[in-house]
Protein backbone atom coordinates (compact mmCIF):
# COMPACT_ATOMS: atom_id res chain seq x y z
CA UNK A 1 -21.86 93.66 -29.30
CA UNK A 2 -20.66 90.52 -27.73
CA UNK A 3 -17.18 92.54 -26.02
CA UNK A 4 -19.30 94.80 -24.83
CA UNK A 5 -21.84 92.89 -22.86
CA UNK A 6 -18.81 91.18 -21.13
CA UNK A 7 -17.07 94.46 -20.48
CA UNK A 8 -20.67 95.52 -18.79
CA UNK A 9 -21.05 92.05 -16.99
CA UNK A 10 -17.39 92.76 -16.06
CA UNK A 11 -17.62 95.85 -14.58
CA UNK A 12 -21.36 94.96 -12.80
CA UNK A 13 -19.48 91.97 -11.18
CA UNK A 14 -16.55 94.63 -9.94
CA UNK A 15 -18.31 96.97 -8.46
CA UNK A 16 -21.49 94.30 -6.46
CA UNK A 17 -18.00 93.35 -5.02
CA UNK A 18 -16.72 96.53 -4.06
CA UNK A 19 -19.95 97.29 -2.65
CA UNK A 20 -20.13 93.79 -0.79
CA UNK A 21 -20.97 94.36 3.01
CA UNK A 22 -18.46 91.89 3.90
CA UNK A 23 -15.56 93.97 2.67
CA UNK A 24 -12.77 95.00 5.53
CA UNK A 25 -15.08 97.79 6.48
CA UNK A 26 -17.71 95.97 7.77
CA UNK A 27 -18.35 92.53 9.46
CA UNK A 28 -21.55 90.84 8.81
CA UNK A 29 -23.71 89.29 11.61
CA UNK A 30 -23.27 89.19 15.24
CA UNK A 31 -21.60 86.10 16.48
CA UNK A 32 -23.15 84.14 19.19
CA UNK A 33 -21.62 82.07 22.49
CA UNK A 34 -18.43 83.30 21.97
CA UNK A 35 -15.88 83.26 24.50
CA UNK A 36 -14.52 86.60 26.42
CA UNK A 37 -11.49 86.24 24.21
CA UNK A 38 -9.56 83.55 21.99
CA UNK A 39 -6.67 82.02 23.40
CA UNK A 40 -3.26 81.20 21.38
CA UNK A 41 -3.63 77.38 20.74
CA UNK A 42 -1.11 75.19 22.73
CA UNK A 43 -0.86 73.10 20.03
CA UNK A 44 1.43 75.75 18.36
CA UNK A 45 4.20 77.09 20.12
CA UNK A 46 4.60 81.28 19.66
CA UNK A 47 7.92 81.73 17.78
CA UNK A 48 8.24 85.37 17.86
CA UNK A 49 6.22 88.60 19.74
CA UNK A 50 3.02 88.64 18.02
CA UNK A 51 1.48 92.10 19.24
CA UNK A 52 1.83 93.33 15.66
CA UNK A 53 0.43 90.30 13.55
CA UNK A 54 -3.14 88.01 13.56
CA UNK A 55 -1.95 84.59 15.53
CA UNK A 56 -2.36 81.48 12.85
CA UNK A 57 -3.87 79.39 15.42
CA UNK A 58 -6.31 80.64 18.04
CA UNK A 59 -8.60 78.27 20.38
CA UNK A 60 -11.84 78.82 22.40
CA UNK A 61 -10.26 78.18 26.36
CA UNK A 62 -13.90 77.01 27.14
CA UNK A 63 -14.67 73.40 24.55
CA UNK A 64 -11.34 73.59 22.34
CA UNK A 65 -12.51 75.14 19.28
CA UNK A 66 -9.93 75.62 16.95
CA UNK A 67 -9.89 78.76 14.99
CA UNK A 68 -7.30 79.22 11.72
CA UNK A 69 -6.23 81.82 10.16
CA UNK A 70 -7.50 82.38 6.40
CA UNK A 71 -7.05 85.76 5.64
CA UNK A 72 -5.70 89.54 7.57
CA UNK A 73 -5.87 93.36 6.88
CA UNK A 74 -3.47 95.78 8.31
CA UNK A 75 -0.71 95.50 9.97
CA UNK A 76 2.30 97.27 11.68
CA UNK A 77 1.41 101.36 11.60
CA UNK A 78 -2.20 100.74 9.80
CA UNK A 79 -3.93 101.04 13.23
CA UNK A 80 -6.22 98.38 11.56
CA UNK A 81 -5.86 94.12 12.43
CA UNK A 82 -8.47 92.25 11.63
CA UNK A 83 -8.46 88.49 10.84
CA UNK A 84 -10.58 86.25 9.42
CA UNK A 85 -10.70 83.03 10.47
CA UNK A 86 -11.80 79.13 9.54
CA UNK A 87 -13.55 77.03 12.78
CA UNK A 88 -13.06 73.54 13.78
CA UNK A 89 -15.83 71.89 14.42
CA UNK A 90 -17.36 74.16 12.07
CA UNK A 91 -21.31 75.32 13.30
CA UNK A 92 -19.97 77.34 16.23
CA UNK A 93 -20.65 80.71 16.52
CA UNK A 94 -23.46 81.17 14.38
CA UNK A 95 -21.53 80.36 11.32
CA UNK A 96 -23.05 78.94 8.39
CA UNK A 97 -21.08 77.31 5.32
CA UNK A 98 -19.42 79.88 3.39
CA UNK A 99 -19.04 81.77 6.32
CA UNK A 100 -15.57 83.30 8.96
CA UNK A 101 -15.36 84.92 12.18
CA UNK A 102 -13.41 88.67 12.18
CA UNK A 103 -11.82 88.79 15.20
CA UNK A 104 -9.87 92.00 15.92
CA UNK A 105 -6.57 90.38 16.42
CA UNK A 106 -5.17 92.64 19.30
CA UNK A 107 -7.84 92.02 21.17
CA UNK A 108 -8.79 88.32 20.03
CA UNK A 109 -12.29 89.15 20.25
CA UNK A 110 -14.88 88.60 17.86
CA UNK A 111 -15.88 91.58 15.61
CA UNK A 112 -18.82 89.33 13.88
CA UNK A 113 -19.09 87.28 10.71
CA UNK A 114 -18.61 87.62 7.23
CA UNK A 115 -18.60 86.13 4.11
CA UNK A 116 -15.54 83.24 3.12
């Protein structure tokens, strides 16, 4: 009886996250104040062509805001880059604790915010 009401709570848990809106279908909430489009940060030289990858380090041009990379879907032939990334001073945007920006990382704009 036990085995089964973990293989239940188990399989409950799986699919609330499969069925989480803040899956790499979907972003969240708008983002607010957000510049026309990141810039790489100076702070960390570009090694390499980066057209097919999410950039580590991204800034806000405007104040400085430093963005980090956490997390990225797609890549080369996927037609799909997204990133999701950590912001220093954290607040900006909108974002509450617990919270990224998606940023389409071709374009380094902001596709809206989701879920750490």
């Amino acid at each position: 009886m036990i085995h089964s009401r973990i293989v239940f709570l188990s399989l409950l848990g799986a699919m609330a996250c499969a069925a989480s809106p803040t899956g790499w279908a979907s972003a969240g909430a708008p983002a607010v104040r957000l510049p026309q489009q990141f810039q790489p940060d100076p702070a960390f030289p570009l090694v390499s062509d980066t057209s097919a990858t999410c950039l580590v380090h991204l800034m806000d041009p405007r104040d400085g805001t430093r963005l980090t990379l956490a997390q990225s879907d797609g890549g080369p032939g996927t037609g799909n880059l997204r990133g999701d990334y950590d912001i220093d001073p954290p607040g900006r945007y909108g974002l509450t604790p617990g919270h990224r920006l998606r940023l389409d990382c071709r374009s380094r704009k902001a596709i809206g915010i989701v879920r750490s």
